[in-house]
PDB file of N, CA and C in Angstrom:
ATOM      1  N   UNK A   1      52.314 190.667 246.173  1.00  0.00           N
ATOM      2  CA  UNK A   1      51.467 191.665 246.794  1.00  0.00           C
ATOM      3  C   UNK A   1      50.142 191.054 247.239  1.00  0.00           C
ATOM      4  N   UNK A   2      49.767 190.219 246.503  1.00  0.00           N
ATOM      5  CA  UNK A   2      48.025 189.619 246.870  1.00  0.00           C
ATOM      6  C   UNK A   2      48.430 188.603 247.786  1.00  0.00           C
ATOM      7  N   UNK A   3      49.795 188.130 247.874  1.00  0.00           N
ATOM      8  CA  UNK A   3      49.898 187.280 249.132  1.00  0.00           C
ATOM      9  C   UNK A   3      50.241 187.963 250.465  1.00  0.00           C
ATOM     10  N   UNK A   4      50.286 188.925 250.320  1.00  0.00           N
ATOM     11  CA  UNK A   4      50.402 189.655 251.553  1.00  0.00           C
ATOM     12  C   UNK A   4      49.171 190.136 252.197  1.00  0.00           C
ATOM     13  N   UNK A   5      48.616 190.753 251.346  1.00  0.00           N
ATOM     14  CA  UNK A   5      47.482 190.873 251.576  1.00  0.00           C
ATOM     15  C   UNK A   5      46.251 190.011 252.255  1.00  0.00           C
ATOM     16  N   UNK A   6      46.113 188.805 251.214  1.00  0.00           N
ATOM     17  CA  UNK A   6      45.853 187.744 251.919  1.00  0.00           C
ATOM     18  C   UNK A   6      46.065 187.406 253.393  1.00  0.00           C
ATOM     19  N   UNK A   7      47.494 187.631 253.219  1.00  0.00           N
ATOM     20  CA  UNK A   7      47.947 187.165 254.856  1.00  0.00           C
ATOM     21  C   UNK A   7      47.433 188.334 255.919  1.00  0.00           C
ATOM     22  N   UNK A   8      47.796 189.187 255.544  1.00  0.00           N
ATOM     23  CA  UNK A   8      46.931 190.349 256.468  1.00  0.00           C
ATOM     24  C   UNK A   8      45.828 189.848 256.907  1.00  0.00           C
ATOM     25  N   UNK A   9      44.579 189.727 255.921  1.00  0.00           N
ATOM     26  CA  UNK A   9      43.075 189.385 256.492  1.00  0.00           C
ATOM     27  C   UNK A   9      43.224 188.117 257.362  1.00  0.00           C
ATOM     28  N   UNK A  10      44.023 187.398 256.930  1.00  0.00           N
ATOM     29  CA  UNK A  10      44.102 186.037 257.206  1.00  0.00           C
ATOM     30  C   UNK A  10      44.215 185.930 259.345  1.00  0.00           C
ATOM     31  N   UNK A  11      45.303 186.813 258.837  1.00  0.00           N
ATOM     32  CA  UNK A  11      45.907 187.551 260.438  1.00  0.00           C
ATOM     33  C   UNK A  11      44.806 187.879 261.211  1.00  0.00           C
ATOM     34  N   UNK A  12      44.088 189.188 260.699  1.00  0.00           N
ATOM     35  CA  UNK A  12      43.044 189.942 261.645  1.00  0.00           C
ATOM     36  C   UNK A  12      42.285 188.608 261.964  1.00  0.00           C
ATOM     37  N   UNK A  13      41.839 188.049 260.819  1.00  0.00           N
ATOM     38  CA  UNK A  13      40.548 187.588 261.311  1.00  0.00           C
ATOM     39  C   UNK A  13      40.824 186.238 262.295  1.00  0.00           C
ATOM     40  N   UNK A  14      41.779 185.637 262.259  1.00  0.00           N
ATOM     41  CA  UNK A  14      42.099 184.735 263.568  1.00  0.00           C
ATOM     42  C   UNK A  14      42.134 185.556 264.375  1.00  0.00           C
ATOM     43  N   UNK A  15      42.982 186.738 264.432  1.00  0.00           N
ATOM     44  CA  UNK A  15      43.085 187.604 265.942  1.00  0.00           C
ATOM     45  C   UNK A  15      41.254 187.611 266.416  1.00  0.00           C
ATOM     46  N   UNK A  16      40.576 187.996 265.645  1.00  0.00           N
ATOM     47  CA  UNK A  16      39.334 188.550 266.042  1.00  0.00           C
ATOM     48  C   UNK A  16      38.478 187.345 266.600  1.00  0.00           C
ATOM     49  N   UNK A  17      38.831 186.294 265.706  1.00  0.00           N
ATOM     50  CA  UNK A  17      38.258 184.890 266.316  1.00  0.00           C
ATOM     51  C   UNK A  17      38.395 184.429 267.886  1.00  0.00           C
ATOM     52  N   UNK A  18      40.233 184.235 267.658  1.00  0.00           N
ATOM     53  CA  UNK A  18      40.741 184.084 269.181  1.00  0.00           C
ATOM     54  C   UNK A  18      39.900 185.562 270.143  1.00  0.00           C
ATOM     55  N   UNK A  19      39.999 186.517 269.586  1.00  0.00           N
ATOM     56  CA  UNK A  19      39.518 187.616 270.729  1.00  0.00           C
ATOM     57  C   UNK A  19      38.218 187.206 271.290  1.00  0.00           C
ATOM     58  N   UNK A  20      37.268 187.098 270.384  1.00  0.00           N
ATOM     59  CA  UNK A  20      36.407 187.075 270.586  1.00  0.00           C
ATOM     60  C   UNK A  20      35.856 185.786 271.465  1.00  0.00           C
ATOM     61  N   UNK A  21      36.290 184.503 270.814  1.00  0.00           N
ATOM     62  CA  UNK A  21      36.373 183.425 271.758  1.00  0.00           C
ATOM     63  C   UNK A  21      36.819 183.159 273.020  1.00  0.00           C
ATOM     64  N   UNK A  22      37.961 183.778 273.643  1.00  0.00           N
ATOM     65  CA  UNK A  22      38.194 184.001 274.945  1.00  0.00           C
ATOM     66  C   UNK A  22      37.507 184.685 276.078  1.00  0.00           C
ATOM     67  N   UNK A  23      36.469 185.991 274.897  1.00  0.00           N
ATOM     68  CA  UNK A  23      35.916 186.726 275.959  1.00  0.00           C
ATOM     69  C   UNK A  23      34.475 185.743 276.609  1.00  0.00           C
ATOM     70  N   UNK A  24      34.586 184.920 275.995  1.00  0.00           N
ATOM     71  CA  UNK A  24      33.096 184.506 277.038  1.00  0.00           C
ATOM     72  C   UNK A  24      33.549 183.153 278.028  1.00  0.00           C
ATOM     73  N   UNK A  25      35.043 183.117 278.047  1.00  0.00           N
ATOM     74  CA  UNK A  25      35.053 181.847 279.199  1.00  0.00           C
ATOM     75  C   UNK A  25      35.795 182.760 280.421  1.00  0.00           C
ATOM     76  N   UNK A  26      35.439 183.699 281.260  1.00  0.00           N
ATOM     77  CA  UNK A  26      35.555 183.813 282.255  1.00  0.00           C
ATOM     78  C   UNK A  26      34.080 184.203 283.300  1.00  0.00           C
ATOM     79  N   UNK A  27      34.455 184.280 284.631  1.00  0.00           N
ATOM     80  CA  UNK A  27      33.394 184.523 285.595  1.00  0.00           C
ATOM     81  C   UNK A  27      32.653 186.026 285.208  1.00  0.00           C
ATOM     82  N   UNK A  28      31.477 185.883 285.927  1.00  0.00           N
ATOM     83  CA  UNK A  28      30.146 187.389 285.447  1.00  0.00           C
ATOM     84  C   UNK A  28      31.275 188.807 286.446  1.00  0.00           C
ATOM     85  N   UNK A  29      32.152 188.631 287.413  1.00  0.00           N
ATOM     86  CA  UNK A  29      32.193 189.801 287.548  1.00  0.00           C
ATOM     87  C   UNK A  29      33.000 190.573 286.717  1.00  0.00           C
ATOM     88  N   UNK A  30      34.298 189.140 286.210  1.00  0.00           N
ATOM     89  CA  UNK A  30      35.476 189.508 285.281  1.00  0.00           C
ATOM     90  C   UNK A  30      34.599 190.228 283.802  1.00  0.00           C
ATOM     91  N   UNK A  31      33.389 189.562 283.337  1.00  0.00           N
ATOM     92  CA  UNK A  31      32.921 189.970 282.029  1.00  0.00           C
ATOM     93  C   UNK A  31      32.635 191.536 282.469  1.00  0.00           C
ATOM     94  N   UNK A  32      31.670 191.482 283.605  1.00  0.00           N
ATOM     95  CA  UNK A  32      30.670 192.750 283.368  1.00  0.00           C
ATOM     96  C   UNK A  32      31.992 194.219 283.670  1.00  0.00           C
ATOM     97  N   UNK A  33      33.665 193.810 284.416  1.00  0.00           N
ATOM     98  CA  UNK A  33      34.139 194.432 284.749  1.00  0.00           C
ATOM     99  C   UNK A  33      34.906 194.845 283.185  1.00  0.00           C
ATOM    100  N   UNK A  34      34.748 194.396 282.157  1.00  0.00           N
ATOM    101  CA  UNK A  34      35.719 193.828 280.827  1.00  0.00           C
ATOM    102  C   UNK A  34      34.624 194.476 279.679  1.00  0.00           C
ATOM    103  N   UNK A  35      33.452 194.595 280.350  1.00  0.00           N
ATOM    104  CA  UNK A  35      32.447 195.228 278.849  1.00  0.00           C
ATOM    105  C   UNK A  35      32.850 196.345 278.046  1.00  0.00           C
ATOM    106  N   UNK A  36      33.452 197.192 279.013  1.00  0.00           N
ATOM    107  CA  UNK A  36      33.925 198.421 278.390  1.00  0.00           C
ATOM    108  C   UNK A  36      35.493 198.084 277.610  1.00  0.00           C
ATOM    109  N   UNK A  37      36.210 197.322 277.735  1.00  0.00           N
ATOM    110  CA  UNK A  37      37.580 197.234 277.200  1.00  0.00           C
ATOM    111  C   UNK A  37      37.529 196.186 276.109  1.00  0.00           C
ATOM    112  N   UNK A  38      36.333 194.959 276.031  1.00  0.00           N
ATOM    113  CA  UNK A  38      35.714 194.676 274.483  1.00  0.00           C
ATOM    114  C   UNK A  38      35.266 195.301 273.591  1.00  0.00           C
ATOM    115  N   UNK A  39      34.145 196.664 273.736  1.00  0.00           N
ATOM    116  CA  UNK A  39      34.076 197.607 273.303  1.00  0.00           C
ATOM    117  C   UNK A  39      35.368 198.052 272.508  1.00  0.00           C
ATOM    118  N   UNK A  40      36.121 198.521 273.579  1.00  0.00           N
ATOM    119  CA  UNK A  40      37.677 199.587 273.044  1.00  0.00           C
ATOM    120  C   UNK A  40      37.595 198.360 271.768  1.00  0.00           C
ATOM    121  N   UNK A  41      38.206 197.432 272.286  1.00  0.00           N
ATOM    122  CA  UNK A  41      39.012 196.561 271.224  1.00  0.00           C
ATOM    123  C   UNK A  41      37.741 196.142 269.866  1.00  0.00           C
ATOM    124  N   UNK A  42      36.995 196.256 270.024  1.00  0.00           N
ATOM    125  CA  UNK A  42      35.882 195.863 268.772  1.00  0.00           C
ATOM    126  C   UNK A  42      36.381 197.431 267.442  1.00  0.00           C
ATOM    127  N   UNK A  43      36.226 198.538 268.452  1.00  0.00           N
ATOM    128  CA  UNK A  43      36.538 199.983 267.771  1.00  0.00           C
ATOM    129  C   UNK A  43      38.082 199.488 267.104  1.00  0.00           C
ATOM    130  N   UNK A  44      38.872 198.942 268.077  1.00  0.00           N
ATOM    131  CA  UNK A  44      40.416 198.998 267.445  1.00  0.00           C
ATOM    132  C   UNK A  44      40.387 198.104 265.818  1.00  0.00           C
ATOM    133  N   UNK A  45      39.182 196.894 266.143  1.00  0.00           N
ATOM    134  CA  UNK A  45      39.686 196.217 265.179  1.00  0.00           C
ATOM    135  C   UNK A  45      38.510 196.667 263.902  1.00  0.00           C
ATOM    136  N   UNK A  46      37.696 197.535 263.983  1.00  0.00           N
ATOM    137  CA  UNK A  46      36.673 198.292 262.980  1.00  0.00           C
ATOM    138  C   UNK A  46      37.388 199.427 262.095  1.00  0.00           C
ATOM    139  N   UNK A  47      38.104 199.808 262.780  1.00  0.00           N
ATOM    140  CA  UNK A  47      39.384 200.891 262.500  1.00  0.00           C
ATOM    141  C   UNK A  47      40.406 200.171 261.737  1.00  0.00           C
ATOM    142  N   UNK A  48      40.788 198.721 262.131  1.00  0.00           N
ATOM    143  CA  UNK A  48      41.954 198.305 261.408  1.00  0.00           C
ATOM    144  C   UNK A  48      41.749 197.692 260.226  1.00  0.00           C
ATOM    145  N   UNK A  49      40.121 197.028 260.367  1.00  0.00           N
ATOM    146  CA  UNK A  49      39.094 197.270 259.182  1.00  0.00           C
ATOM    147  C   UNK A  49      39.116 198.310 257.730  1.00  0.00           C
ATOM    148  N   UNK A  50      39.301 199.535 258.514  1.00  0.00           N
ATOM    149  CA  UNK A  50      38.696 200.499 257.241  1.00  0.00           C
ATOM    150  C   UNK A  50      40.021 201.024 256.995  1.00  0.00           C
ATOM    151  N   UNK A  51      40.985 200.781 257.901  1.00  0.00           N
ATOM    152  CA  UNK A  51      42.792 201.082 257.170  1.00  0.00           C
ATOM    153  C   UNK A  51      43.115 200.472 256.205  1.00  0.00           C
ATOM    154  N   UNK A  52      43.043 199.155 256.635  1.00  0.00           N
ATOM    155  CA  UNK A  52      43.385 198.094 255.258  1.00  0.00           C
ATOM    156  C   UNK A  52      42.333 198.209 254.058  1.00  0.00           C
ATOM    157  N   UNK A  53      41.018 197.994 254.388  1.00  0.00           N
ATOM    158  CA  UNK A  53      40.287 198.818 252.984  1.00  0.00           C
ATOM    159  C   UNK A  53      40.923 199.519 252.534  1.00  0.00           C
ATOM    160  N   UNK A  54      41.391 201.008 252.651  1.00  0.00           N
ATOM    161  CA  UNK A  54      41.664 201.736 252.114  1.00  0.00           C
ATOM    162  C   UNK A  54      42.984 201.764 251.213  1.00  0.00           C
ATOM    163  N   UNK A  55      43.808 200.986 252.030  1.00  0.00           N
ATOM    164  CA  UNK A  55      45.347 200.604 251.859  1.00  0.00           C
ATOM    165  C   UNK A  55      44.973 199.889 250.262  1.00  0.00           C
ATOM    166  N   UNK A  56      43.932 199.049 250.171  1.00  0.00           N
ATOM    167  CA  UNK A  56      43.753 197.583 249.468  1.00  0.00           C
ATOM    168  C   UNK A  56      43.037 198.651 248.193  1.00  0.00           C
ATOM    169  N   UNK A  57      42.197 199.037 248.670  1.00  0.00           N
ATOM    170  CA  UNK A  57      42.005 200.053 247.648  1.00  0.00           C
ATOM    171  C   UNK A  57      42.783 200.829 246.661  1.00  0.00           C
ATOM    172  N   UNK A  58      43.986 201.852 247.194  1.00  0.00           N
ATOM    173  CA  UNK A  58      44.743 202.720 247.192  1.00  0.00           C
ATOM    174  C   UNK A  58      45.586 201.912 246.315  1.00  0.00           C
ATOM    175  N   UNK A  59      46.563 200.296 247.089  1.00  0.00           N
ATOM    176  CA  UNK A  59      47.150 199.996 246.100  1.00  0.00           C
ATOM    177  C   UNK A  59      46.100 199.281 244.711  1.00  0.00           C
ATOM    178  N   UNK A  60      44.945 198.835 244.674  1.00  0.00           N
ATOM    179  CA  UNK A  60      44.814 198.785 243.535  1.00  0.00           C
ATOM    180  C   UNK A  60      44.245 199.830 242.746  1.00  0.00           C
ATOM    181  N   UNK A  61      44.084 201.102 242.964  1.00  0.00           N
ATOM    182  CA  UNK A  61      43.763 202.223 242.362  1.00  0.00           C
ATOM    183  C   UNK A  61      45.479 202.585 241.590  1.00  0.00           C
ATOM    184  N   UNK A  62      46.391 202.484 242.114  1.00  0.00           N
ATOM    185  CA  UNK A  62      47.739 202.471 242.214  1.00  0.00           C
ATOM    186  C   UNK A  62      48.864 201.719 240.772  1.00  0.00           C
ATOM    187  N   UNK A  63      48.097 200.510 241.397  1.00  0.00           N
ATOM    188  CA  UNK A  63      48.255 199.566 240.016  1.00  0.00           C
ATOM    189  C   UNK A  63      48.080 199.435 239.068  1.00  0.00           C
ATOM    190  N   UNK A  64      47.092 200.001 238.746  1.00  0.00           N
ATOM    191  CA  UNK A  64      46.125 199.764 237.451  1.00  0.00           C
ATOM    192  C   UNK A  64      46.198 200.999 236.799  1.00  0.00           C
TER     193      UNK A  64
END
């Protein structure tokens, strides 16, 4: 179970790395046209944030 878990964070947080690192190597019209859909995706991954908290929580409230 704690290796799964593990792997979960492990997951997001490369995704968020790679996300985040890609968004600054293109041209100013592609960014300024893209501000709003980094946004979306910052919300998606703040959200997928406080799921797994809760999940991580839940099962160790669960366990114990």
């Amino acid at each position: 179970m704690t290796v799964s878990v593990i792997a979960v964070v492990v997951i997001c947080l490369v995704a968020l790395v790679g996300t985040l690192s890609l968004t600054g190597k293109s041209d100013s019209d592609y960014s300024a046209a893209t501000r709003g859909n980094l946004l979306n995706l910052s919300y998606i991954y703040i959200g997928l944030a406080l799921i797994l908290t809760v999940g991580i929580i839940y099962s160790v409230i669960k366990s114990a």
